[in-house]
N, C-alpha and C. Protein backbone atom coordinates (compact mmCIF):
# COMPACT_ATOMS: atom_id res chain seq x y z
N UNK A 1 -59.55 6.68 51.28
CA UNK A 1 -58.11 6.61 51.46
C UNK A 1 -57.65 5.16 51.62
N UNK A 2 -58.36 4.61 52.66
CA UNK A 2 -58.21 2.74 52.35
C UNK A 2 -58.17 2.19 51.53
N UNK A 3 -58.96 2.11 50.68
CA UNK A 3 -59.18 1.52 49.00
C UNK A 3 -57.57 2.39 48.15
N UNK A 4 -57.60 3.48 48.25
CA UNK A 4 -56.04 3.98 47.73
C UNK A 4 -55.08 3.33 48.06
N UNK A 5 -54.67 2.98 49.93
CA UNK A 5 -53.46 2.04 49.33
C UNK A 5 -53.55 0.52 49.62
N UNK A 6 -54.71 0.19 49.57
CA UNK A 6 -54.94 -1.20 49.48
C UNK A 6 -54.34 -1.36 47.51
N UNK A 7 -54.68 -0.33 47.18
CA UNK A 7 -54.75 -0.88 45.57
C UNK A 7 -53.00 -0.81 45.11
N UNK A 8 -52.28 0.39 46.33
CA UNK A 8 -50.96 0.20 45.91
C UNK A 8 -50.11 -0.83 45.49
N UNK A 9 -50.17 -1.95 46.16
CA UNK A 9 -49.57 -3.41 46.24
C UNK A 9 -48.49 -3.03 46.94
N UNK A 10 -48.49 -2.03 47.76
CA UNK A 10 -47.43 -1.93 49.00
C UNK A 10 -48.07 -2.68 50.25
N UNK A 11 -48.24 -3.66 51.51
CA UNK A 11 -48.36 -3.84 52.54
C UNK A 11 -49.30 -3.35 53.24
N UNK A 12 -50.66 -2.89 53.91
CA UNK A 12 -51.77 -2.29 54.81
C UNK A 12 -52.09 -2.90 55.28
N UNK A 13 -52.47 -2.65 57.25
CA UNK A 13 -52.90 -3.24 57.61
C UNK A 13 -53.40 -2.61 58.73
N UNK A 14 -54.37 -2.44 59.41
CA UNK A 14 -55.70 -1.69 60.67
C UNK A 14 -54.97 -2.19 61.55
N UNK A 15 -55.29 -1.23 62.37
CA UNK A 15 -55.08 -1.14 64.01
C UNK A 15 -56.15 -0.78 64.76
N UNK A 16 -56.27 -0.98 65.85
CA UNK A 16 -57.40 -0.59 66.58
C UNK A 16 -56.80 1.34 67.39
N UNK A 17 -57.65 1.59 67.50
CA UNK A 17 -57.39 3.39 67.92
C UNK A 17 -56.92 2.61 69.48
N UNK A 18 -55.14 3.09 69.65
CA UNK A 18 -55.38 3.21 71.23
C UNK A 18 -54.72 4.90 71.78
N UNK A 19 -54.42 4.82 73.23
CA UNK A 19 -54.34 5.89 73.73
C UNK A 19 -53.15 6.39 73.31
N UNK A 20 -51.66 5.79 73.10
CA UNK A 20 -50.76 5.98 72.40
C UNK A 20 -50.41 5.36 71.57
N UNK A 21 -49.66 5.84 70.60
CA UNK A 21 -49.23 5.37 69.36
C UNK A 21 -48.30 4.53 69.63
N UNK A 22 -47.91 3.07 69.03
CA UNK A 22 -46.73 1.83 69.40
C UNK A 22 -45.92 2.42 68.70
N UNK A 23 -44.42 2.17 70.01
CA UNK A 23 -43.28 2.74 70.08
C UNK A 23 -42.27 1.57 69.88
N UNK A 24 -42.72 0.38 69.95
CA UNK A 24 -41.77 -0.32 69.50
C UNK A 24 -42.26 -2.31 68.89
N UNK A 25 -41.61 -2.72 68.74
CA UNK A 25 -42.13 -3.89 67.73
C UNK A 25 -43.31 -4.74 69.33
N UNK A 26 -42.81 -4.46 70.82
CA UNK A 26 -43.27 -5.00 71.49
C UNK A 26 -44.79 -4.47 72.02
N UNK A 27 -44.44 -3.53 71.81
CA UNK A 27 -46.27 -2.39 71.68
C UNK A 27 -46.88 -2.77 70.56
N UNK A 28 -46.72 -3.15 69.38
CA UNK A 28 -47.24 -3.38 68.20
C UNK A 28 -47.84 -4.66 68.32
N UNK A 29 -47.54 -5.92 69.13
CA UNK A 29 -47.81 -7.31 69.21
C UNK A 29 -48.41 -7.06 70.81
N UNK A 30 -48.48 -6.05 71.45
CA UNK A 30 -49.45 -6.00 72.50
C UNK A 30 -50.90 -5.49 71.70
N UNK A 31 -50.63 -4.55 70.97
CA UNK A 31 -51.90 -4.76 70.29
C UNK A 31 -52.63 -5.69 69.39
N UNK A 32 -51.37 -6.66 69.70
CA UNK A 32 -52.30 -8.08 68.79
C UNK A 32 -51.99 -7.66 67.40
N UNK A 33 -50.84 -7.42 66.77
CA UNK A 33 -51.49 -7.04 65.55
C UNK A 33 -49.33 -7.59 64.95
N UNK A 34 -49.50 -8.33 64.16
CA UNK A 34 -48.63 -9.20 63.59
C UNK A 34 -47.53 -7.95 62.79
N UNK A 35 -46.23 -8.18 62.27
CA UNK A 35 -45.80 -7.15 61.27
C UNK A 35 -46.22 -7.63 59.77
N UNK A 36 -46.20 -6.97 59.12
CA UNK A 36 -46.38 -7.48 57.60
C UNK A 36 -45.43 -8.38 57.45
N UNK A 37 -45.33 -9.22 55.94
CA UNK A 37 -44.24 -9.87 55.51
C UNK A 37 -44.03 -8.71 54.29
N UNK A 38 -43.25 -8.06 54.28
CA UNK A 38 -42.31 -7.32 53.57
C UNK A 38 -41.76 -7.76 52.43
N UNK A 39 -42.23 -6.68 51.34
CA UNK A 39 -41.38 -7.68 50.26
C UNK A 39 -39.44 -7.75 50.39
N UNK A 40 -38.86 -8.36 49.62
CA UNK A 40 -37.45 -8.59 49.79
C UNK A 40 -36.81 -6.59 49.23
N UNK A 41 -35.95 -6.09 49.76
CA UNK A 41 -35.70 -5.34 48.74
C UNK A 41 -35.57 -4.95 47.83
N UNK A 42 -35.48 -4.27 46.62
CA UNK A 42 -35.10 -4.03 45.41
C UNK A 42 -33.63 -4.72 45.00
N UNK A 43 -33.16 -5.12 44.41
CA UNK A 43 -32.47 -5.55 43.36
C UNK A 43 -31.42 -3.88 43.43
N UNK A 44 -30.19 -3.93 43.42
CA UNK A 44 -29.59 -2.91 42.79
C UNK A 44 -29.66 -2.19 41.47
N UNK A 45 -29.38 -1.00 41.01
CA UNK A 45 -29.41 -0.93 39.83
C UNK A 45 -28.55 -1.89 38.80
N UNK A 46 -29.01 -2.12 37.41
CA UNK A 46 -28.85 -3.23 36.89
C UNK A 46 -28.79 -2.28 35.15
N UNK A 47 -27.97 -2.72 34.12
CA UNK A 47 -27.66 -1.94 32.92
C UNK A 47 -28.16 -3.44 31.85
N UNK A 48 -28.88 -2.79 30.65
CA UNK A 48 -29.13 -3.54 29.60
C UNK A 48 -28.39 -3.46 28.63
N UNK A 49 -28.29 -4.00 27.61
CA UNK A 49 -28.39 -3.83 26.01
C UNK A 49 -29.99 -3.46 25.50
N UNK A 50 -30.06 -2.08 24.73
CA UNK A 50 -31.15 -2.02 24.24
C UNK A 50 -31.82 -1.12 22.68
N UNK A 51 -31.69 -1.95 21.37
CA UNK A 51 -31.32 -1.45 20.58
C UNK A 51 -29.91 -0.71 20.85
N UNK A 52 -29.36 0.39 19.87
CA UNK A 52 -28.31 0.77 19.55
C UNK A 52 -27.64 1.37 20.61
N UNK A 53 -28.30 1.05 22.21
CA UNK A 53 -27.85 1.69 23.46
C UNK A 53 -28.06 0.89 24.41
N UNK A 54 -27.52 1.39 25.52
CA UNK A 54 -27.82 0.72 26.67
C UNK A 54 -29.53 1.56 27.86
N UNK A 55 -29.69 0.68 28.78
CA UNK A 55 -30.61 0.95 29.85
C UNK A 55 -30.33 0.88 31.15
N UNK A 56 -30.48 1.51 32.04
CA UNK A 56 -29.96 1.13 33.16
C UNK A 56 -31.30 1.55 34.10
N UNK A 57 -31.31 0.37 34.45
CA UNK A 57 -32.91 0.14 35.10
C UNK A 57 -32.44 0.75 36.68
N UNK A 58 -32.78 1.76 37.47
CA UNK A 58 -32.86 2.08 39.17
C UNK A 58 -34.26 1.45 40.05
N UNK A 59 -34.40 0.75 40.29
CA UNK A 59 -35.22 0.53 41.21
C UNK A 59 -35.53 1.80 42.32
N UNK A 60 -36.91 2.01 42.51
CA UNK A 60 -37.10 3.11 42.85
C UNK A 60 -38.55 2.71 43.93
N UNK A 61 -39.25 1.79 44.02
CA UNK A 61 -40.09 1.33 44.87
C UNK A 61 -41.32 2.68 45.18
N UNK A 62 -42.31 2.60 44.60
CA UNK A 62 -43.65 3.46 45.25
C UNK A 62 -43.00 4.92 44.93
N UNK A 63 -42.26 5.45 43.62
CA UNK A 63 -41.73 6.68 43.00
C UNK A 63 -42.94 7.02 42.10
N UNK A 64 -43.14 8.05 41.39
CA UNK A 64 -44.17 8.25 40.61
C UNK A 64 -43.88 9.51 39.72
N UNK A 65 -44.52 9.23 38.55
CA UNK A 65 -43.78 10.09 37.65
C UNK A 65 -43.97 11.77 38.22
N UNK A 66 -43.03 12.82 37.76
CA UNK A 66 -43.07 13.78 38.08
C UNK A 66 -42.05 14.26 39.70
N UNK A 67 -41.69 13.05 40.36
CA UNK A 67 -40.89 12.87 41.57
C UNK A 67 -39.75 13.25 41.28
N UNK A 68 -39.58 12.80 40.57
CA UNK A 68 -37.62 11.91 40.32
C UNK A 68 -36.81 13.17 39.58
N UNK A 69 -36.08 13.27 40.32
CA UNK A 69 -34.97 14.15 39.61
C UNK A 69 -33.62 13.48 39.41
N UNK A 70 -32.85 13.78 38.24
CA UNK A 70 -32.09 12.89 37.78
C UNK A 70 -30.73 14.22 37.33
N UNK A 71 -29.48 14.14 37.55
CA UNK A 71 -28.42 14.66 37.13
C UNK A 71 -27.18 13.68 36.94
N UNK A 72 -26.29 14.26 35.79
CA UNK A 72 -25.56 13.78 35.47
C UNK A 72 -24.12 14.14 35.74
N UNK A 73 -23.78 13.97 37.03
CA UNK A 73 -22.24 14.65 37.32
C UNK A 73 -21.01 13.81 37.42
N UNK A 74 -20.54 14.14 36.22
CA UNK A 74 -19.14 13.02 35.84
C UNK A 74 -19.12 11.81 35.91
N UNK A 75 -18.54 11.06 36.26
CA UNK A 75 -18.86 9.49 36.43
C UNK A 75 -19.86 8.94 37.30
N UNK A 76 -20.83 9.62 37.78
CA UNK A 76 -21.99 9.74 38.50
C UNK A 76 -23.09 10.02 38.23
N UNK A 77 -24.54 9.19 38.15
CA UNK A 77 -26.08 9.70 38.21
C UNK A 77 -26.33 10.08 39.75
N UNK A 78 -26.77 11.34 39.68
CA UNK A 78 -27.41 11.51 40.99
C UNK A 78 -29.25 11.34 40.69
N UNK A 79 -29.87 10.53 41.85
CA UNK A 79 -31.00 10.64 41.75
C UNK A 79 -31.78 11.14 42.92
N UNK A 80 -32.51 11.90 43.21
CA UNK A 80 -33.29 12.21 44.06
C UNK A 80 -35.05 12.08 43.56
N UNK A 81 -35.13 11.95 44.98
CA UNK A 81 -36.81 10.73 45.25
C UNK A 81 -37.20 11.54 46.74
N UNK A 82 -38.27 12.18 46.82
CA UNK A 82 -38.64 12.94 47.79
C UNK A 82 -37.74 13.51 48.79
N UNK A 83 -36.96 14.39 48.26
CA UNK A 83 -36.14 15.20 49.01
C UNK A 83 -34.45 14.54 49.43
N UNK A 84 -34.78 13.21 49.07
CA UNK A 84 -33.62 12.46 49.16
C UNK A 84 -32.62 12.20 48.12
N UNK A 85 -31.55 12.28 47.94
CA UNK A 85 -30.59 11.82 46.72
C UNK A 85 -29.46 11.01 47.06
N UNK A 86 -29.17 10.78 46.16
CA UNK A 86 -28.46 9.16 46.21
C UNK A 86 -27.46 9.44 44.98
N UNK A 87 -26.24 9.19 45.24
CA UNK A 87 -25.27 9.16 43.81
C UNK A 87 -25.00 7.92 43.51
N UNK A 88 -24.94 6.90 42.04
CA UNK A 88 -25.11 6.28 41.68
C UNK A 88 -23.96 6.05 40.92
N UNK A 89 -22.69 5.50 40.97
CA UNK A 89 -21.45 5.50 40.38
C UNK A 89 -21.66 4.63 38.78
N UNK A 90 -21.67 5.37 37.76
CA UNK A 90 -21.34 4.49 36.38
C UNK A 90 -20.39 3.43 36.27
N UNK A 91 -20.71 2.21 35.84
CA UNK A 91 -20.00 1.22 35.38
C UNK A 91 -18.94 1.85 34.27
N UNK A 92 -17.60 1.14 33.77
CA UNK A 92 -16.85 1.65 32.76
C UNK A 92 -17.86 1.71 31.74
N UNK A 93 -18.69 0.92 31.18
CA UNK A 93 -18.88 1.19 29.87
C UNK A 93 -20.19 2.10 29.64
N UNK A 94 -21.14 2.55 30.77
CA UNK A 94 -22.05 3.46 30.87
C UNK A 94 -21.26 5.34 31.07
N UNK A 95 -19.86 4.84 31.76
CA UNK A 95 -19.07 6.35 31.65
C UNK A 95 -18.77 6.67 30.23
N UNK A 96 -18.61 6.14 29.70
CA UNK A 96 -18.26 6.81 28.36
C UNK A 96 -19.55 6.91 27.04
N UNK A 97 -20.61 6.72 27.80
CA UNK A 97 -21.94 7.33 26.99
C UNK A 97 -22.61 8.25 27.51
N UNK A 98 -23.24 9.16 26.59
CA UNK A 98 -24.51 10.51 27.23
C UNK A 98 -25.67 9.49 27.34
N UNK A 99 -26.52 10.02 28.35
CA UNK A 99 -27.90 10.19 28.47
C UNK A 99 -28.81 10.79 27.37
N UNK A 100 -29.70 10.26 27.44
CA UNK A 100 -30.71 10.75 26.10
C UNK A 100 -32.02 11.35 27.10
N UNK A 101 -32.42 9.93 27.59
CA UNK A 101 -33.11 10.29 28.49
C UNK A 101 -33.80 9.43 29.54
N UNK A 102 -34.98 9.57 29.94
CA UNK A 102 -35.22 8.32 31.40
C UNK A 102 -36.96 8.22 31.86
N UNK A 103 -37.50 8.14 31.85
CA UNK A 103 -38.53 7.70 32.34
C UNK A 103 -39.24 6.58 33.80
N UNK A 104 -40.21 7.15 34.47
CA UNK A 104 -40.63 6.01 35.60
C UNK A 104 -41.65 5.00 34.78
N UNK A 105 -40.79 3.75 34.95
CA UNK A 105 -41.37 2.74 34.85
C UNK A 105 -42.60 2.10 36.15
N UNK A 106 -44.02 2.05 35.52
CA UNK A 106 -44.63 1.24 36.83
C UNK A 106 -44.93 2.60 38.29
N UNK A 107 -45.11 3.60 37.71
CA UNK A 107 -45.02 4.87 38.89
C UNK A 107 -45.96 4.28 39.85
N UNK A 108 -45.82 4.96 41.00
CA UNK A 108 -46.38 4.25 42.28
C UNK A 108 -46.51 3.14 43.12
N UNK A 109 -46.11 2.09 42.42
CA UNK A 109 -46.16 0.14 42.41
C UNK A 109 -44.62 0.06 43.73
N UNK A 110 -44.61 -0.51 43.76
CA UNK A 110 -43.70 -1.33 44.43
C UNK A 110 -42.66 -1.62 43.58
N UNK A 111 -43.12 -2.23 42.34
CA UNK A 111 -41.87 -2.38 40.94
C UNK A 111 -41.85 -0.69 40.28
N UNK A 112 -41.89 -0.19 40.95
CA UNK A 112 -41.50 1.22 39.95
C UNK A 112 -40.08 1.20 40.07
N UNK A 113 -39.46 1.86 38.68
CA UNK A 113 -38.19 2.10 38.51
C UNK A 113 -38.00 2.85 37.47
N UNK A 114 -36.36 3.79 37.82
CA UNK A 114 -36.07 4.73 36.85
C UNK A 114 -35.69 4.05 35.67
N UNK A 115 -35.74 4.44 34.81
CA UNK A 115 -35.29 3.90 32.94
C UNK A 115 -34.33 4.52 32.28
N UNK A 116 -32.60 4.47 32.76
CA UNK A 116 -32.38 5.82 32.48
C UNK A 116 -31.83 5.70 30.56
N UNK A 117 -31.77 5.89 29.61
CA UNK A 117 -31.27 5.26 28.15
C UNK A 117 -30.18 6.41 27.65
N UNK A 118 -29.05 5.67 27.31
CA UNK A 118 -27.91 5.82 26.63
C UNK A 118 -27.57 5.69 25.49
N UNK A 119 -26.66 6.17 24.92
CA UNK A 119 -26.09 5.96 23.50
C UNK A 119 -24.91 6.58 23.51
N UNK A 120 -23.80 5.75 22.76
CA UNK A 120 -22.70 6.18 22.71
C UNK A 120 -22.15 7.33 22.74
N UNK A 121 -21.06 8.03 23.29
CA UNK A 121 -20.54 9.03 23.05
C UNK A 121 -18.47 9.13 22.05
N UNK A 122 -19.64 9.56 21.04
CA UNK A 122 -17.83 8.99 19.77
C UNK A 122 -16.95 9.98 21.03
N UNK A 123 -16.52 10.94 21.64
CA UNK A 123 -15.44 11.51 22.08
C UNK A 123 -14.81 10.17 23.29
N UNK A 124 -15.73 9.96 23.64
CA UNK A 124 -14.97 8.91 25.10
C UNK A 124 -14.80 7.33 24.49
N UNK A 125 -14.78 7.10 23.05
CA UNK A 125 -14.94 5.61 22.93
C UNK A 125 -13.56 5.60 21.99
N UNK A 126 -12.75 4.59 22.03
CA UNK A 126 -11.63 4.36 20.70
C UNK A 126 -11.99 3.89 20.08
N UNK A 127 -11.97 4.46 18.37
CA UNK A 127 -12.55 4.70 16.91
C UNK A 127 -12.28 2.95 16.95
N UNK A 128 -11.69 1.71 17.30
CA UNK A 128 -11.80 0.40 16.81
C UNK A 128 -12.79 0.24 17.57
N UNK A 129 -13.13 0.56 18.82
CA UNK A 129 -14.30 -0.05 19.38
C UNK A 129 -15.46 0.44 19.22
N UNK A 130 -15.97 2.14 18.60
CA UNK A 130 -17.21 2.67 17.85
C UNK A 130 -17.41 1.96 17.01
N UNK A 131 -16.37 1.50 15.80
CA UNK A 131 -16.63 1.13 14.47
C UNK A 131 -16.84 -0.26 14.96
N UNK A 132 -16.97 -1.11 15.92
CA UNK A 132 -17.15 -2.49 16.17
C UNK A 132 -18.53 -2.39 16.46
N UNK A 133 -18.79 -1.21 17.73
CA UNK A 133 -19.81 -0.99 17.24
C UNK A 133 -21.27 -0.78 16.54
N UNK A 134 -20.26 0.41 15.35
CA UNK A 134 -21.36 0.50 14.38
C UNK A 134 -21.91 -0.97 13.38
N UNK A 135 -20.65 -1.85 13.57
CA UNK A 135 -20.95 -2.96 12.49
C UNK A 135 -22.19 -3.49 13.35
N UNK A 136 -22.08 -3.47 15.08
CA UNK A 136 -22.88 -4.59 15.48
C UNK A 136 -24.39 -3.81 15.33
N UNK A 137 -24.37 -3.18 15.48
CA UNK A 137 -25.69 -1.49 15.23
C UNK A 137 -26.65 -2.21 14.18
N UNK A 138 -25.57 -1.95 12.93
CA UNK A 138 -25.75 -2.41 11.68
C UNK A 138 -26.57 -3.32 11.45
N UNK A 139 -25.70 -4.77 12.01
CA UNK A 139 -26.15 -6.07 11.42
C UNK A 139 -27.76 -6.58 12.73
N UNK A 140 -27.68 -5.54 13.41
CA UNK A 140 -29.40 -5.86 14.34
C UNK A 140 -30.21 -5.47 13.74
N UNK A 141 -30.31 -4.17 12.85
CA UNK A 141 -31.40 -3.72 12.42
C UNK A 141 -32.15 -4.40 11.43
């Protein structure tokens, strides 16, 4: 089990067995035993350009594939991560595209994150700005 999350690249570190378990940061340094240095938090979620769609990367920290549940309710991703969910408000230009689909990037790591990928939706976009668009679609491929 040691070797498991030593290999996580999450933080471990031994304690010696005492009679009770430390109850607060001042019990923890009576046992002589330092706090980790913690990595910084995650980064908020963050949206790409990617091919003919967008990405919208969730930071999700030590998630693993098969966890993550993902819904799409109106101008909102909801995500849930062990029993927990979180609603995730769309930017304007991610509201007016469907989901295709999403994947865990990095499952288990510390850098794990959701992948969620988009592509336009012609009903929510005005026909000058699809067809701007499709030209830019076009001239990448």
């Amino acid at each position: 089990m040691r070797a498991e999350l030593h290999g996580t690249g999450f933080p471990v570190g031994e304690l010696a067995e005492a009679p009770r378990p430390p109850a607060d940061v001042d019990a923890l340094t009576a046992l002589g035993v330092g706090l980790p240095d913690l990595p910084a938090a995650p980064a908020g979620p963050s949206s790409r350009r990617e091919g003919t769609g967008w990405v919208l990367d969730v930071p999700l920290p030590g998630a693993g594939r098969g966890e993550v549940e993902l819904t799409r309710w109106g101008d909102e991703l909801v995500v849930g991560v062990a029993g927990v969910r979180r609603s995730l408000p769309l930017d304007s230009l991610l509201r007016r595209c469907a989901v295709t689909s999403a994947s865990v990037r990095d499952p288990g790591t510390p850098a794990a994150a959701l992948a969620v990928r988009f592509v336009t939706d012609p009903a929510q976009w005005p026909a000058d700005l699809l067809a701007a668009e499709d030209v830019r679609a076009g001239a990448s491929r």
